[in-house]
Protein backbone atom coordinates (compact mmCIF):
# COMPACT_ATOMS: atom_id res chain seq x y z
CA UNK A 1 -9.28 -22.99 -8.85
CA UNK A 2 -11.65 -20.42 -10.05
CA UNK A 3 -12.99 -17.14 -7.81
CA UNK A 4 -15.82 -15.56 -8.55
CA UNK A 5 -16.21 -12.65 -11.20
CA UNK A 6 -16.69 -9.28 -9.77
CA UNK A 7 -16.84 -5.08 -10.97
CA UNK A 8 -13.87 -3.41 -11.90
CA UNK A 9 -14.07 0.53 -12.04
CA UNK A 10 -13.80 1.82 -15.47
CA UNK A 11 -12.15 4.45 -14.67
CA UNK A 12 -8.74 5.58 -14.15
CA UNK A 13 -7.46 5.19 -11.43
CA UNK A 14 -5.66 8.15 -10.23
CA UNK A 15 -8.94 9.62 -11.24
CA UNK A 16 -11.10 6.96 -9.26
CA UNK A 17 -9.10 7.86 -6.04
CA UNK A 18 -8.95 11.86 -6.72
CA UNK A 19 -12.98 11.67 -6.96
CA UNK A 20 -13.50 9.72 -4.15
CA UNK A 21 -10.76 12.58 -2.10
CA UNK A 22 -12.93 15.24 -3.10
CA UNK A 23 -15.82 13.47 -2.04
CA UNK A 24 -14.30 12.93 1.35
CA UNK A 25 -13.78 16.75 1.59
CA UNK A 26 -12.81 18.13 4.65
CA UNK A 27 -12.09 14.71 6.61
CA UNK A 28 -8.49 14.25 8.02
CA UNK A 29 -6.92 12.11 5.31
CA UNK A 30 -2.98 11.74 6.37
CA UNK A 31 -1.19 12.82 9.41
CA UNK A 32 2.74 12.87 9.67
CA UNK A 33 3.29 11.21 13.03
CA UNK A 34 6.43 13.77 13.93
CA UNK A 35 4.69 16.93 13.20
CA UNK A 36 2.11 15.61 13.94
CA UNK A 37 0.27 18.19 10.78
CA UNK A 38 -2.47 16.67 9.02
CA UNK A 39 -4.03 16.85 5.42
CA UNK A 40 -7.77 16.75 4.35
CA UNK A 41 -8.69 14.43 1.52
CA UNK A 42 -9.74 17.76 -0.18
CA UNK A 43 -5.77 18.99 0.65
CA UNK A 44 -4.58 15.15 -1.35
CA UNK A 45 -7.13 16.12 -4.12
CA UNK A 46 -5.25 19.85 -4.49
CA UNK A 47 -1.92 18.92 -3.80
CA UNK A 48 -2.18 15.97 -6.26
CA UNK A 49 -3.27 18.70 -9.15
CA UNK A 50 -0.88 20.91 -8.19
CA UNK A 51 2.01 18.98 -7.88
CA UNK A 52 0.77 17.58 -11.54
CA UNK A 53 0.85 21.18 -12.85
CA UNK A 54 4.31 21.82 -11.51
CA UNK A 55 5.92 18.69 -12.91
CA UNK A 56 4.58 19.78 -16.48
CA UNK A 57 5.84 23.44 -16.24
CA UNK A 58 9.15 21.81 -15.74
CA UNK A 59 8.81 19.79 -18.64
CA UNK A 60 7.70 16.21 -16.79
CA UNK A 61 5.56 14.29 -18.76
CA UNK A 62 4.38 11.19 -19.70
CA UNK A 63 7.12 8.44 -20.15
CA UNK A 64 9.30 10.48 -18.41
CA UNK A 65 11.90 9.45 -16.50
CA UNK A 66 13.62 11.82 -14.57
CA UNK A 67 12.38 10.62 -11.09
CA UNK A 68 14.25 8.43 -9.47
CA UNK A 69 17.24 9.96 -8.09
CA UNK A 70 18.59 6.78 -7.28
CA UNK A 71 19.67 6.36 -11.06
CA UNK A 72 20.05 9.97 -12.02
CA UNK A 73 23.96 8.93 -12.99
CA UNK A 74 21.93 6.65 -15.99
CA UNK A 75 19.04 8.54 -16.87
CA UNK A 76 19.73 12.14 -16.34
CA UNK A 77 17.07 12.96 -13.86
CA UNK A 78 16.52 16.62 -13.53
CA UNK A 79 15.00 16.83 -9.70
CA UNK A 80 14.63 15.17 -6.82
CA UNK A 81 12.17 15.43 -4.07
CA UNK A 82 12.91 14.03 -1.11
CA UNK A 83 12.49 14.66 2.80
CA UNK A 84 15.14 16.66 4.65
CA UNK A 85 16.10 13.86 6.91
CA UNK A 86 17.71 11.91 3.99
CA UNK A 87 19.21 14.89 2.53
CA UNK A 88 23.11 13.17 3.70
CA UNK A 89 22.53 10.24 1.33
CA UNK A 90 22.22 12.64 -1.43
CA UNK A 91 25.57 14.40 -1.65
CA UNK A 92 27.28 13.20 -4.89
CA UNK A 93 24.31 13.77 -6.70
CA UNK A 94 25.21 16.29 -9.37
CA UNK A 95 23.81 18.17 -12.23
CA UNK A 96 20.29 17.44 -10.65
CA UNK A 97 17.72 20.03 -8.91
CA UNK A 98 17.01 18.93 -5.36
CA UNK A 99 13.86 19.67 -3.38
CA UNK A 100 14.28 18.82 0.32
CA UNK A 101 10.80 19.14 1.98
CA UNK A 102 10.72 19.33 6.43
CA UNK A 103 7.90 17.14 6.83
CA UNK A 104 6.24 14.35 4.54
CA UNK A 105 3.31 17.19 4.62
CA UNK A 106 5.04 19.90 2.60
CA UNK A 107 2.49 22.01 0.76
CA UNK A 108 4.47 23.17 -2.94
CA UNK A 109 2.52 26.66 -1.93
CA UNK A 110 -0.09 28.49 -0.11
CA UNK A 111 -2.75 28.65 -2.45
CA UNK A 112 -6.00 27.19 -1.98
CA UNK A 113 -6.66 27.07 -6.54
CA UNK A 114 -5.46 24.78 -9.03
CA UNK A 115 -3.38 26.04 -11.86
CA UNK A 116 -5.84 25.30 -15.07
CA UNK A 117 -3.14 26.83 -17.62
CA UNK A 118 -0.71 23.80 -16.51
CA UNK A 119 -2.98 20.39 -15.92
CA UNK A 120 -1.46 18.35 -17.96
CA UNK A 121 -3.81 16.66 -20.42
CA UNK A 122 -3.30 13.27 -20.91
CA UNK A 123 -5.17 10.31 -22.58
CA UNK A 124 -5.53 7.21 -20.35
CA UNK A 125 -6.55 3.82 -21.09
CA UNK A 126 -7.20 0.88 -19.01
CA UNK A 127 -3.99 -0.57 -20.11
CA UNK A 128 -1.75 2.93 -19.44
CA UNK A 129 1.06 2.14 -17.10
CA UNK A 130 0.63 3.39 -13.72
CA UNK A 131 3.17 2.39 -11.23
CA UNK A 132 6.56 0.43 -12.46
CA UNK A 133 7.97 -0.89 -8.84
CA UNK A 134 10.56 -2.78 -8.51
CA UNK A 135 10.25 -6.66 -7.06
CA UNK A 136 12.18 -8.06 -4.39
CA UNK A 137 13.82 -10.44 -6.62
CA UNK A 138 13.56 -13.71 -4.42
CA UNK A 139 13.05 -15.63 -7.25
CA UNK A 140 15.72 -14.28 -8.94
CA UNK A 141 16.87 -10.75 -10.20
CA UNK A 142 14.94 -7.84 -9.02
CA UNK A 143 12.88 -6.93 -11.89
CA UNK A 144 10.57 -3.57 -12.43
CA UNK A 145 6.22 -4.90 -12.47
CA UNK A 146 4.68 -3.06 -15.23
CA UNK A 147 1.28 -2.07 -13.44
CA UNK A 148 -1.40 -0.37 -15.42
CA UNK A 149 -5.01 1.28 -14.10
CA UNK A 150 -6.68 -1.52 -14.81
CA UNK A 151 -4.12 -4.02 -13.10
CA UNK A 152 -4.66 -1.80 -9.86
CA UNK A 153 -8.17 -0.93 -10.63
CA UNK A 154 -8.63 -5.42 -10.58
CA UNK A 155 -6.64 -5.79 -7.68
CA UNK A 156 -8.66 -3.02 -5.54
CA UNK A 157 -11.42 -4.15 -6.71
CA UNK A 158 -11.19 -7.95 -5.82
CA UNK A 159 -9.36 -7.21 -2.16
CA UNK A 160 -12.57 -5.46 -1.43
CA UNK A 161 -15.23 -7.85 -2.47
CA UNK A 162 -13.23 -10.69 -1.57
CA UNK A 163 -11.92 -9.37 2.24
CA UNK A 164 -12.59 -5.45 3.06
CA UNK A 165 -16.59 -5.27 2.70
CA UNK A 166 -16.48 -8.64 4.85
CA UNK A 167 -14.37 -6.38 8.02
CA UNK A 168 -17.53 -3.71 7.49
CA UNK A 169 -14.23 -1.22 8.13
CA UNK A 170 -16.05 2.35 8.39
CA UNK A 171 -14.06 5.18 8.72
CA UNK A 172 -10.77 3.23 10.62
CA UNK A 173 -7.92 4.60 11.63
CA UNK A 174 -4.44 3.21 10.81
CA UNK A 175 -0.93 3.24 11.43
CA UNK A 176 1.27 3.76 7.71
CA UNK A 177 4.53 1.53 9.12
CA UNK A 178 5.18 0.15 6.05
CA UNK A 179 7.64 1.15 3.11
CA UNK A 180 5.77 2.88 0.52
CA UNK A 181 8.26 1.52 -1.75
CA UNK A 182 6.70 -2.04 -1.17
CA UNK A 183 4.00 -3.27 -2.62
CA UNK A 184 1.67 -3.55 0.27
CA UNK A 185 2.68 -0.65 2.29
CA UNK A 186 1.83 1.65 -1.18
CA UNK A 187 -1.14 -0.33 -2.19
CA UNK A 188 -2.63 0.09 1.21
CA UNK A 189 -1.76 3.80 1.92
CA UNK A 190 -3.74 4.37 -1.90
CA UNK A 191 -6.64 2.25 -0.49
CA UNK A 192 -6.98 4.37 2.41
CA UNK A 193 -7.42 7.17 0.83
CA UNK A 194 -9.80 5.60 -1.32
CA UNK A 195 -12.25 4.57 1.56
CA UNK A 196 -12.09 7.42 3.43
CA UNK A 197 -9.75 5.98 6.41
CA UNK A 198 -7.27 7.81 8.19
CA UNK A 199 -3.34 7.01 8.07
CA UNK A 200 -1.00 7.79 10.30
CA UNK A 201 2.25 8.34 8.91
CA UNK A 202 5.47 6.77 10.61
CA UNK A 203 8.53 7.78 8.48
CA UNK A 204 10.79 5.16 10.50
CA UNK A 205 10.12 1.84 12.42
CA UNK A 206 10.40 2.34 16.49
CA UNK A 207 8.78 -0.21 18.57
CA UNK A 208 8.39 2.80 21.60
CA UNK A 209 6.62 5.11 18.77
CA UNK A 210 4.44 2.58 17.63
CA UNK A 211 2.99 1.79 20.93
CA UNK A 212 2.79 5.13 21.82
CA UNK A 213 0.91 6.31 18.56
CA UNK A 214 -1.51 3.27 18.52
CA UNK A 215 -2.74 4.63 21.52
CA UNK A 216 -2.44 8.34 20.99
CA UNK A 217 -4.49 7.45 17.88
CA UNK A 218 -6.57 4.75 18.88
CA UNK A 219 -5.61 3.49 15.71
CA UNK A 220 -7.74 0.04 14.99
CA UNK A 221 -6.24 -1.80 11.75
CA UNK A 222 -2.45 -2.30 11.43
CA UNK A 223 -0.67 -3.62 8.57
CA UNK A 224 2.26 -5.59 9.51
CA UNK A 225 4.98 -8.35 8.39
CA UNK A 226 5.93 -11.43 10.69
CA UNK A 227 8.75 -9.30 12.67
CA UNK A 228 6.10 -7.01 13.82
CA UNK A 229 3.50 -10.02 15.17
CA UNK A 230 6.96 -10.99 17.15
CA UNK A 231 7.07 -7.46 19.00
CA UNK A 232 3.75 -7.14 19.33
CA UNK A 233 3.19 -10.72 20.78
CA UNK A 234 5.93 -9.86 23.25
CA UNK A 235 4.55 -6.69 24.74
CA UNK A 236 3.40 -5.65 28.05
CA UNK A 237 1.30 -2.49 26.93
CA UNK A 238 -1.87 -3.67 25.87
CA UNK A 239 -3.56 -2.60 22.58
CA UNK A 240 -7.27 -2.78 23.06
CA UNK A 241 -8.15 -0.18 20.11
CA UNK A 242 -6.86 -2.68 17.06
CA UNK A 243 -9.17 -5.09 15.99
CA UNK A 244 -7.66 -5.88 12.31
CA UNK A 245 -4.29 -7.47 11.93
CA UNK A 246 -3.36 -7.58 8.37
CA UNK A 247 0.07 -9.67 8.05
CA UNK A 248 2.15 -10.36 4.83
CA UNK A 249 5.57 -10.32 2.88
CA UNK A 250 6.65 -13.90 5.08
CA UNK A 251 4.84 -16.64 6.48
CA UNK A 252 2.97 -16.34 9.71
CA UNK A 253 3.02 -19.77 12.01
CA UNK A 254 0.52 -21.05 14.13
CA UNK A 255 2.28 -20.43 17.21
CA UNK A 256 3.45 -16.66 16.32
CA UNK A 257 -0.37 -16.18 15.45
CA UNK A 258 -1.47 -17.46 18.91
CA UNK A 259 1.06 -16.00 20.72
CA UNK A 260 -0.01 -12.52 19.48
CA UNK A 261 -3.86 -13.49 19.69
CA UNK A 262 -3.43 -14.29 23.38
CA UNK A 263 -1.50 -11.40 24.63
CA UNK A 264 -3.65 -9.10 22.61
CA UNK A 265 -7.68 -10.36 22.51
CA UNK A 266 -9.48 -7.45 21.18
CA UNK A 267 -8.35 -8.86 18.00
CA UNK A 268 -11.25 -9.45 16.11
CA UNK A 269 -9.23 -10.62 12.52
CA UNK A 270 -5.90 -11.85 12.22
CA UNK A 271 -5.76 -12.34 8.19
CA UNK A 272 -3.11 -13.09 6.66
CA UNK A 273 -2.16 -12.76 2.81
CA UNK A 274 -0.15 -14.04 -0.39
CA UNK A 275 0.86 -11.92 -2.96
CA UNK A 276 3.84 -10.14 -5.17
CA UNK A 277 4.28 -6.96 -6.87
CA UNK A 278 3.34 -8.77 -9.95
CA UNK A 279 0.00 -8.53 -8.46
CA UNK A 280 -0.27 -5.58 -7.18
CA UNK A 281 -0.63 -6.68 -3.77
CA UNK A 282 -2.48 -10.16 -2.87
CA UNK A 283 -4.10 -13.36 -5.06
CA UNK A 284 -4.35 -14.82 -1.51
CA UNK A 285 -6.32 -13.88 1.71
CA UNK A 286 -7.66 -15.42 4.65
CA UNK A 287 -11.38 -14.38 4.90
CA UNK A 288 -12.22 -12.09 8.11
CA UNK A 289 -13.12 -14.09 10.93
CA UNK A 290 -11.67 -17.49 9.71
CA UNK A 291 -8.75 -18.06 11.16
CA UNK A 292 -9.86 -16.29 15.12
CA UNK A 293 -13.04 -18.61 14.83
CA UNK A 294 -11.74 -21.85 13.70
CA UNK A 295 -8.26 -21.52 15.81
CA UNK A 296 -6.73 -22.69 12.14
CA UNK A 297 -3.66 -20.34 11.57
CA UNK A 298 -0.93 -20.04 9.31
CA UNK A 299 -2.95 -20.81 5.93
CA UNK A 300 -2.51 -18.00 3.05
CA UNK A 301 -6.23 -17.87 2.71
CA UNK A 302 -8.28 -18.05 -0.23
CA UNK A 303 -7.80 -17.18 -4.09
CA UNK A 304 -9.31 -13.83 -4.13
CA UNK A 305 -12.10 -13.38 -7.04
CA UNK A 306 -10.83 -12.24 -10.12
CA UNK A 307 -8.10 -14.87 -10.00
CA UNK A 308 -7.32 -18.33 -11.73
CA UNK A 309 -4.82 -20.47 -10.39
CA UNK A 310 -3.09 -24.07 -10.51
CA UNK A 311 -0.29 -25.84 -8.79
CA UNK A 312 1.84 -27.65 -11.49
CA UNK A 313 5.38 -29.90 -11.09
CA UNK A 314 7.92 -29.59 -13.57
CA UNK A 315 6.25 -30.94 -16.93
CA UNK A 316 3.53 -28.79 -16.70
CA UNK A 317 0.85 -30.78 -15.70
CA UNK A 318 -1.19 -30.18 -12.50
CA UNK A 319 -0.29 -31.94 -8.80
CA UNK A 320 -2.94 -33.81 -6.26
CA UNK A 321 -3.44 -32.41 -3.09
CA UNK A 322 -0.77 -32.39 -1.15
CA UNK A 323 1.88 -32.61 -3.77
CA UNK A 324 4.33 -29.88 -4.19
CA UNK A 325 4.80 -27.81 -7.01
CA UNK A 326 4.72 -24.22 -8.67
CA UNK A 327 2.10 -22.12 -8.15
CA UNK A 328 0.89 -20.04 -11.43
CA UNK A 329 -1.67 -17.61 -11.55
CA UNK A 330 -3.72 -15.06 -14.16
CA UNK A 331 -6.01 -12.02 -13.00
């Protein structure tokens, strides 16, 4: 099973989403949903430098890895930022600089420049690693995905040819519920900012807050797991501003996906996706529209372009339809 061939930036991309920030300019980018303070793309392009700048005045640089305080007793990590809220999980941390922050807004200063002297220089290459997250190990032992710019640069790439363009999503509003440790809740905080949407930051799950900043927000695309759909599906308080339902991480069933479509029917696109951190995010989506037109739900969708893939049993060799077997798959 082939997809289509499609454009991948050349680019960098921290650099592809910095350009597109300044383009944005004075837009509202991010807002934390507690204090409720908000940052301009053109604040994300400036903090980004700045906060670059800083790390390589304290000697940060590339390959380093002194930021995850999490394992500071095995790598000797030097700082850690983090927001004040967690500061009690932090005590027996020693011999490490900590930077507790009030909001997830904290500017590192007042200035409106970037400090030239201290951008760090550094030579990128399509196959430079980017992000190293860790999996959730259910196939085994948690294990730390290499990514690279071009890895993430593919993977943006083919979830907006192969679903985004099709939603015509201009300017959206959305509500950032999900972990930004996980693969999807990351990937689609970075595409946000990319397309010039607004996110609204919720540091901690609360069924009350959600409701009440969907509508405080009119907030129109949500990206959710399974557990969500349940809530939502069970609600009184309607919902009319979403219109995009984006569900991953488990399996959505038929019945879950009608139960939500029915107490909630400005849904325009309930679309579902398949993916791993290996992947960035998705090789699998249902295509806008399909599943709320045909009344077919529960499928993964389809291979997203920019992917191979075959369904193989245990010597290798590839199954009939209907068969089981493992899935493998190259981008």
């Amino acid at each position: 099973m082939d997809a289509p061939p499609f454009v991948v930036p050349s680019e960098p991309f921290h650099l592809h989403l910095l350009n597109n920030c300044e383009k944005y300019g004075g837009t509202v980018a991010l807002t934390d949903a507690d204090s409720e303070r908000s940052l301009t793309f053109r604040d994300v392009y400036l903090l980004s430098h700045r906060m670059a700048a800083e790390f390589k005045k304290i000697g940060v640089e590339k390959k380093c890895t002194d930021e995850l305080a999490t394992y500071q007793q095995q790598t000797g990590s030097r700082f850690l930022v983090a927001c004040s809220y967690q500061s009690e999980r932090l005590h027996g941390i020693e011999d490490v600089k900590v930077i507790l922050m009030e909001t997830l807004l904290d500017p590192l200063d007042n200035s409106d420049g970037i400090d030239s002297e201290f951008e760090p220089e550094v030579v990128l290459g399509p196959d430079s690693l980017l992000l190293a997250p860790f999996s959730s190990g259910s196939s085994g032992t948690p294990k730390c995905a290499l990514l690279t710019h071009d890895n993430y640069s593919a993977a943006t790439a083919a979830l907006k040819e192969g679903l985004f363009d099709g939603l015509k999503a201009v300017r959206e509003s959305t509500l950032a519920m999900l972990p930004f440790y996980h693969a999807s809740g990351f990937w689609a905080l970075l595409f946000c900012l990319l397309e010039g949407h607004h996110s609204i930051i919720l540091s901690s799950f609360n069924v009350g807050r959600m409701l009440e900043l969907i509508d405080k927000y009119e907030i129109s695309i949500i990206n959710v797991v399974p557990s969500i759909v349940t809530v939502l599906s069970r609600v009184e308080q309607p919902i009319p501003s979403i219109r995009i339902v984006l569900c991953g991480s488990a399996p959505l069933g038929k019945e879950l996906s009608e139960a939500l479509l029915q107490r909630h029917p400005s849904i325009e696109h309930l679309i579902q996706g398949y993916g791993m951190t290996e992947v960035v995010v998705l090789s699998h989506a249902s295509p806008p529209n399909a599943a709320t037109a045909t009344g077919k739900y529960g499928s993964c969708g389809q291979l997203l372009p920019g992917f191979e893939a075959k369904i193989v049993n245990e010597c290798g060799e590839e199954v009939n339809a209907y068969e089981t077997g493992e899935l493998l798959l190259r981008g």
